[in-house]
Protein backbone atom coordinates (compact mmCIF):
# COMPACT_ATOMS: atom_id res chain seq x y z
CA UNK A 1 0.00 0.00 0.00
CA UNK A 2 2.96 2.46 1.09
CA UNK A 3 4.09 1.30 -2.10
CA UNK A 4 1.47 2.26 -4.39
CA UNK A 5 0.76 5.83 -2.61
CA UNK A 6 4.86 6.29 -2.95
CA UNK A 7 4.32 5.83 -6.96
CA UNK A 8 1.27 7.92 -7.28
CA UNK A 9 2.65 10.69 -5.08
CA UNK A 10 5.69 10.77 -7.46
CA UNK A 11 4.13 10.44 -10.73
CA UNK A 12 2.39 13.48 -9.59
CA UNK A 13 5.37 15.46 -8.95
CA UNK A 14 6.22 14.29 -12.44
CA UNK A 15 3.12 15.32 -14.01
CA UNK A 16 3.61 18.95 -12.28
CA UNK A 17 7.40 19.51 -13.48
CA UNK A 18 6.57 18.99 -17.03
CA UNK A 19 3.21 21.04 -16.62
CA UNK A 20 5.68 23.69 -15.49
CA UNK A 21 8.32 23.31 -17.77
CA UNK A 22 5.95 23.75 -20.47
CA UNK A 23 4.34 27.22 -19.08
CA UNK A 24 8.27 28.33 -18.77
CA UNK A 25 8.34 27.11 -22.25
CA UNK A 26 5.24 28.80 -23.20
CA UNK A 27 6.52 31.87 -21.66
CA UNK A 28 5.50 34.69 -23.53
CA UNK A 29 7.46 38.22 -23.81
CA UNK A 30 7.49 41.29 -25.63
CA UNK A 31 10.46 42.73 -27.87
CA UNK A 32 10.59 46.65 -27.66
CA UNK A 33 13.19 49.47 -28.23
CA UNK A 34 14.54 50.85 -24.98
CA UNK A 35 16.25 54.03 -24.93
CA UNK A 36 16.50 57.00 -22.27
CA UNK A 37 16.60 60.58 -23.59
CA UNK A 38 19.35 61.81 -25.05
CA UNK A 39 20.65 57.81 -25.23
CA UNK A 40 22.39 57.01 -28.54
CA UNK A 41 22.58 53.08 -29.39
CA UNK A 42 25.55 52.61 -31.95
CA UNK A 43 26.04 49.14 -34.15
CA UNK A 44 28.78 48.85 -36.26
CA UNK A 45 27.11 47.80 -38.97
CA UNK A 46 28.87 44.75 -41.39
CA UNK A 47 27.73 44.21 -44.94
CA UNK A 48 30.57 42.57 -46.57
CA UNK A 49 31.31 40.29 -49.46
CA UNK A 50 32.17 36.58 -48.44
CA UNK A 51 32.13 34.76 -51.43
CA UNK A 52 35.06 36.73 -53.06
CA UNK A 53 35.87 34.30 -55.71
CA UNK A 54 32.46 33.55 -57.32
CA UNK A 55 31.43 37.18 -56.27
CA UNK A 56 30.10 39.14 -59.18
CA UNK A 57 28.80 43.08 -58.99
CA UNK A 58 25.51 43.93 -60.31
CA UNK A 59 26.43 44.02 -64.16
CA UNK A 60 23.95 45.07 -67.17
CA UNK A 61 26.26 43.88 -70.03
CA UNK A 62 22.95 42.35 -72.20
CA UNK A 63 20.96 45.06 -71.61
CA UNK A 64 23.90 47.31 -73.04
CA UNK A 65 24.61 45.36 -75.80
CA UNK A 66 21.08 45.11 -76.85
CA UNK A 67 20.85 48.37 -76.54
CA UNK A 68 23.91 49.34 -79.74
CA UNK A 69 24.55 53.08 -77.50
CA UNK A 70 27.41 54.40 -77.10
CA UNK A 71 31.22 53.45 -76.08
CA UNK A 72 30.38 55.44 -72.68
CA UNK A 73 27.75 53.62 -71.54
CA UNK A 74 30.82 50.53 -71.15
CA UNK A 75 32.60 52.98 -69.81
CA UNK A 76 30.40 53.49 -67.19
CA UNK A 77 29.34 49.90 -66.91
CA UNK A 78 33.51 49.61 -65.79
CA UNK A 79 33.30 52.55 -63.36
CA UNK A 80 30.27 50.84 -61.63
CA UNK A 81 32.22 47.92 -61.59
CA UNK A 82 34.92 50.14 -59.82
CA UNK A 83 32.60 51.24 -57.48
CA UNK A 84 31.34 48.01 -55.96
CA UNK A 85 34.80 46.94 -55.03
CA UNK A 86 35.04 50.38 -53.44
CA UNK A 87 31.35 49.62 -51.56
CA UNK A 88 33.14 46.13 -50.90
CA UNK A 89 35.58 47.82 -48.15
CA UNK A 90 32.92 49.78 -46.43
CA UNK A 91 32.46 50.21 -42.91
CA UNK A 92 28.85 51.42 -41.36
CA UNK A 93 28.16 52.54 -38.31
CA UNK A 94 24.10 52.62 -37.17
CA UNK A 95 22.89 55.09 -34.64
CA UNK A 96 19.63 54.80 -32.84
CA UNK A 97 18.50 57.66 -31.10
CA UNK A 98 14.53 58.57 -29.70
CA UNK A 99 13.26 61.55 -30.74
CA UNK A 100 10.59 64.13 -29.77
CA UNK A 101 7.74 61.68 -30.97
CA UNK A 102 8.77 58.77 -28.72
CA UNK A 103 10.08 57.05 -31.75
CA UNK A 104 13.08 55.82 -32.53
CA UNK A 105 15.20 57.42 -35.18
CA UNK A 106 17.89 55.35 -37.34
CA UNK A 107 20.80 56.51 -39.32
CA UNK A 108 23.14 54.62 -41.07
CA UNK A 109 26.58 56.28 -41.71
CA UNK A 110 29.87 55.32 -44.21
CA UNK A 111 33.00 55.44 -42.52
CA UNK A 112 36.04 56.97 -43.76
CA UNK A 113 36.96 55.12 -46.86
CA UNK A 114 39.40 58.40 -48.42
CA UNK A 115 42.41 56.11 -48.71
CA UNK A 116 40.92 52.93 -50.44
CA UNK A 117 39.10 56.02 -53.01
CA UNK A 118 42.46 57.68 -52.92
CA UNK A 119 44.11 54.35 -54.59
CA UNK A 120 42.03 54.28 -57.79
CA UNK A 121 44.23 55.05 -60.58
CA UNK A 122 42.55 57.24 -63.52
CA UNK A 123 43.12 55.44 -67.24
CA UNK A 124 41.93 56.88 -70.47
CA UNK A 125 38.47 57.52 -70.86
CA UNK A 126 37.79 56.20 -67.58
CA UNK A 127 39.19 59.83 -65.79
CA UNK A 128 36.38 61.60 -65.88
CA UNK A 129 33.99 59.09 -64.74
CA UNK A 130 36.36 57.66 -62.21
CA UNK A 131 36.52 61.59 -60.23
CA UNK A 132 32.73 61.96 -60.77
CA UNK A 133 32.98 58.87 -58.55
CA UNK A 134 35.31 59.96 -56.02
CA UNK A 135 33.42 63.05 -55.41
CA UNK A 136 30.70 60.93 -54.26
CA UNK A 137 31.99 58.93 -52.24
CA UNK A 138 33.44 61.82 -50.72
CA UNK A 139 30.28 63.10 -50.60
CA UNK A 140 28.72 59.53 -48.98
CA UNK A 141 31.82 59.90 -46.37
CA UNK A 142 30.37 62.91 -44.77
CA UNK A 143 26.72 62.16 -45.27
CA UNK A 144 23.63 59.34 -43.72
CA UNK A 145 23.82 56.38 -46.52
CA UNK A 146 20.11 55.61 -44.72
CA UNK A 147 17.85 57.33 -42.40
CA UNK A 148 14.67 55.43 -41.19
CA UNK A 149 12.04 55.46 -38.17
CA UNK A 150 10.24 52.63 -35.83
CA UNK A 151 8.31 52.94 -32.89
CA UNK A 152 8.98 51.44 -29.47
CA UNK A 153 7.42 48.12 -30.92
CA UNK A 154 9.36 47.62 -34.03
CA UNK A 155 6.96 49.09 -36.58
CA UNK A 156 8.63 51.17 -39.08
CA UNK A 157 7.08 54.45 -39.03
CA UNK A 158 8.75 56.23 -41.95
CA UNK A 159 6.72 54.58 -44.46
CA UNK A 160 8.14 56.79 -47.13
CA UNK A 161 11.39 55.58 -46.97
CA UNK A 162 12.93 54.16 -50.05
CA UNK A 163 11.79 50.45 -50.73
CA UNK A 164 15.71 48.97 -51.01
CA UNK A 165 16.13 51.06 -47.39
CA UNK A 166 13.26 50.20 -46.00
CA UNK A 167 14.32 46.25 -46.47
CA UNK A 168 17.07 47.17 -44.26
CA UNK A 169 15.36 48.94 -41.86
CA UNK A 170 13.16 46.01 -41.83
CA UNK A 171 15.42 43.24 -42.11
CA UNK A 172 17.35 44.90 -38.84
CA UNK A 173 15.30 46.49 -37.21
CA UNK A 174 11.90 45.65 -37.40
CA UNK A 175 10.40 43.73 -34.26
CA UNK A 176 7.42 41.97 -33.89
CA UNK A 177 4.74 44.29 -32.36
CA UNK A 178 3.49 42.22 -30.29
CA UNK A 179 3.47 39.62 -27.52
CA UNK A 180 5.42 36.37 -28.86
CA UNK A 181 6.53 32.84 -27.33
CA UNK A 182 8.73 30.17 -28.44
CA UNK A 183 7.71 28.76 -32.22
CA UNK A 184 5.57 31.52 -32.91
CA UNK A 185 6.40 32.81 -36.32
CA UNK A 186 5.53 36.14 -38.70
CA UNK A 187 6.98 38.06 -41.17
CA UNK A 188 8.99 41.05 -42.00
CA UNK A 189 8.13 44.46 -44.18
CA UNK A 190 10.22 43.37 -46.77
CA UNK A 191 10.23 43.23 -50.92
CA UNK A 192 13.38 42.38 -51.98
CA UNK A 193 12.64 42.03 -56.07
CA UNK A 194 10.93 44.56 -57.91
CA UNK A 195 10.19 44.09 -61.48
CA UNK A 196 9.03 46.79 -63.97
CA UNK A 197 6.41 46.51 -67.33
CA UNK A 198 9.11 44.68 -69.37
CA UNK A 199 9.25 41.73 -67.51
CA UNK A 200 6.68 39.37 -68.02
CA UNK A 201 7.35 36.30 -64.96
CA UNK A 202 6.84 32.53 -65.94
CA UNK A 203 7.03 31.41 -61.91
CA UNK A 204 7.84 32.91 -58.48
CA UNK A 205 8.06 32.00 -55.42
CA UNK A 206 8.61 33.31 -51.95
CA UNK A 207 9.05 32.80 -48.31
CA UNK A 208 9.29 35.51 -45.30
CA UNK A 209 9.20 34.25 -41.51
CA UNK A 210 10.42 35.13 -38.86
CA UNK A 211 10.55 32.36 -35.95
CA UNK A 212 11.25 32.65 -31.79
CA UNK A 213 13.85 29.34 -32.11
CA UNK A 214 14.62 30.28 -28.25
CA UNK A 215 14.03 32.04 -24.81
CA UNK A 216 16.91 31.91 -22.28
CA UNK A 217 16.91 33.07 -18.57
CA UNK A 218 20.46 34.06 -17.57
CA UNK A 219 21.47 36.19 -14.52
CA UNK A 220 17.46 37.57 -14.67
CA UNK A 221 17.79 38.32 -18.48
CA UNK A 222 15.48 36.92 -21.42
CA UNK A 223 17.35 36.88 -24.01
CA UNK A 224 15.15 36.23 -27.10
CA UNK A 225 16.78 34.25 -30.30
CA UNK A 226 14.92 34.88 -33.42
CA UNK A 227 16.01 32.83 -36.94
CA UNK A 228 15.14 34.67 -40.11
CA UNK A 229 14.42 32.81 -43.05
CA UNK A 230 13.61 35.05 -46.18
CA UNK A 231 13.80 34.25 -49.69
CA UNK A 232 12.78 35.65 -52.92
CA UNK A 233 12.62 34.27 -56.48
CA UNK A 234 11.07 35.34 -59.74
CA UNK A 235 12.09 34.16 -63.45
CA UNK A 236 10.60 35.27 -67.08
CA UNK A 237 11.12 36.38 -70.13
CA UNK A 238 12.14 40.34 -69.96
CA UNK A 239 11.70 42.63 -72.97
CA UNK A 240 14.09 45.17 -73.82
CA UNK A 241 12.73 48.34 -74.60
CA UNK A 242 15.82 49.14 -77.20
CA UNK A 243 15.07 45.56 -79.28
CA UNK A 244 11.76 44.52 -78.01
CA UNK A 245 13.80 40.71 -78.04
CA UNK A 246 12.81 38.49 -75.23
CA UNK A 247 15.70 38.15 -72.52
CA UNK A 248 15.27 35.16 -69.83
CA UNK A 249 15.71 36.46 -66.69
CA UNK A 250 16.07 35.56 -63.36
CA UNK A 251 16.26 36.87 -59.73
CA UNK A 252 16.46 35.11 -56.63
CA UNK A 253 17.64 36.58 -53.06
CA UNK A 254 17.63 35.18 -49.52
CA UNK A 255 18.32 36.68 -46.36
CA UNK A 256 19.09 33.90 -43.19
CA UNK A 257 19.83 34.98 -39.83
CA UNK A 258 19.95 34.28 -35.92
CA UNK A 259 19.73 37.09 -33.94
CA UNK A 260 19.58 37.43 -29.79
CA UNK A 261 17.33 40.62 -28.30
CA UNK A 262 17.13 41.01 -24.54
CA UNK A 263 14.11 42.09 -22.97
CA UNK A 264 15.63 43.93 -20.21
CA UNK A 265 17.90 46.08 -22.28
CA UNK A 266 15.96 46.54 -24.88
CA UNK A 267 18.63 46.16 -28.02
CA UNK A 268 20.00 43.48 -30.11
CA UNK A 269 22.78 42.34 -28.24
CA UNK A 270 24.05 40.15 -31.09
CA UNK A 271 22.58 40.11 -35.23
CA UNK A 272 24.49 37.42 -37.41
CA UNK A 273 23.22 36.99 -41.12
CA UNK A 274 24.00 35.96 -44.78
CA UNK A 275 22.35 37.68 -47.67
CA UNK A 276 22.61 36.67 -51.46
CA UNK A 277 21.67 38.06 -54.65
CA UNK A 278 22.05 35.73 -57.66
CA UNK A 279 20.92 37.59 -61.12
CA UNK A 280 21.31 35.97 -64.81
CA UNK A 281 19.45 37.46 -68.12
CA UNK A 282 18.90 41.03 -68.39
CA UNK A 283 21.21 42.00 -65.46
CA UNK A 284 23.87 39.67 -63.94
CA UNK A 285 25.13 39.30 -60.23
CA UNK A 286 26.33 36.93 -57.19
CA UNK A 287 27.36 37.92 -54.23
CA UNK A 288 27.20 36.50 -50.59
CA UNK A 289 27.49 39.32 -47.87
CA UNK A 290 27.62 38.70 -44.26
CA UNK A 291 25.54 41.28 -42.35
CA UNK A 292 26.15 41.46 -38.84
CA UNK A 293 25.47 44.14 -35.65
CA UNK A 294 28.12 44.75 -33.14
CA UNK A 295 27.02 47.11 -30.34
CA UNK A 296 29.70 49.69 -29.91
């Protein structure tokens, strides 16, 4: 008999751990933007190539062609060219800052790049274009690359920012809105691909969530690990408006992080991620960036 009550007393004490170690796991919190007045949170902010030797910079070569112009118009095509191995050694820094609306500003600033700009070497036809160019990155050096807004909650307010800024404000900065507990899922105000009249698309697809893989208590600190997994693809047949020639064409970019916000504090306190581009067709490109926030 002692027997049989000391079972059933246990496989109650049983029952009541895992009860309660699924409310801890059910534990739901809420991701916000904490800053004091005056407070200034700074990220250095990473975007940089890591697939250098299958990297390729956004290239319009067919288009050109197609299009019989000019001699500058290659010309160009090789300053761009120039420019993205410039944009390759760039350094950001990310300031967030509340203003007098209770929302939280962002700027996104270039750091001094004068002596990598300094080392390009002017050739032939390519002088003029090449200075036009190292005006502005001058220019970029002393200037906000990106300027956005969110709220407290993670909403971007400034909904009349750019569409290719706005993915980054979205991408790092955007937060839920509301309360969330481990599994739940959602997705982000981003479009990475944007297509215009000439394109006509044979197949897409796409995929945008954002998923709570994790909430850990250390010290009195939830720290909240969220796993982006974002990916975009459209191909077709695009017409050029010099030929009117059908050119297949095909997009596809992905964006996969993990990224660790505390409660408490209020901040990222770690954002690692890997975003690719890979372009054939009308325009060509690959490239594999790491993005990445480092609290200052």
């Amino acid at each position: 008999m002692f027997t049989i009550k000391y079972l059933f007393v246990n496989l109650l004490l049983l029952i009541s751990l895992s009860a309660f170690s699924q409310t801890q796991n059910q534990e739901a919190v809420f991701l916000k933007w904490k800053l004091q007045p005056n407070e200034v949170i700074s990220y250095k902010t990473t975007m940089q190539e890591i697939d250098t030797a299958n990297h390729r910079g956004l290239a319009m070569d067919s288009l050109i062609k197609s299009s019989r112009i000019n001699d500058q118009a290659a010309e160009f095509e090789k300053a761009m060219k120039q420019l993205d191995k410039e944009i390759q050694l760039s350094n950001f820094i990310t300031n967030l800052k509340k203003n007098h609306k209770n929302t939280i500003d962002i700027e996104m600033y270039l750091k001094d790049t004068s002596t990598s700009v300094k080392s390009m070497t002017d050739t032939g036809k390519m002088a003029d274009i090449q200075n036009d160019m190292r005006k502005m990155m001058a220019r970029m050096n002393k200037g906000i690359m990106l300027r956005g807004e969110v709220n407290e909650d993670g909403n971007i307010e400034s909904f009349y920012t750019k569409g290719d800024q706005k993915n980054i404000i979205a991408v790092l900065f955007e937060l839920p809105g509301r309360s969330v507990k481990l599994g739940d899922t959602w997705a982000i105000d981003v479009h990475f691909l944007s297509m215009d009249q000439n394109f006509k698309c044979d197949s897409s697809f796409r995929r945008n969530t954002v998923k709570v893989v994790a909430i850990s208590n250390t010290g009195g600190e939830h720290i909240v690990t969220l796993k982006y997994d974002i990916v975009e693809y459209v191909t077709g047949d695009f017409n050029s408006p010099f030929d009117n020639k059908p050119m297949k064409t095909s997009m596809k970019m992905t964006h996969q992080a993990l990224a660790n916000f505390s409660i408490e504090k209020g901040r990222w306190v770690s954002y690692d991620g890997i975003m690719s581009l890979s372009a054939t067709g009308m325009m060509t490109a690959q490239t594999t960036k790491k993005i990445s926030l480092v609290l200052e």
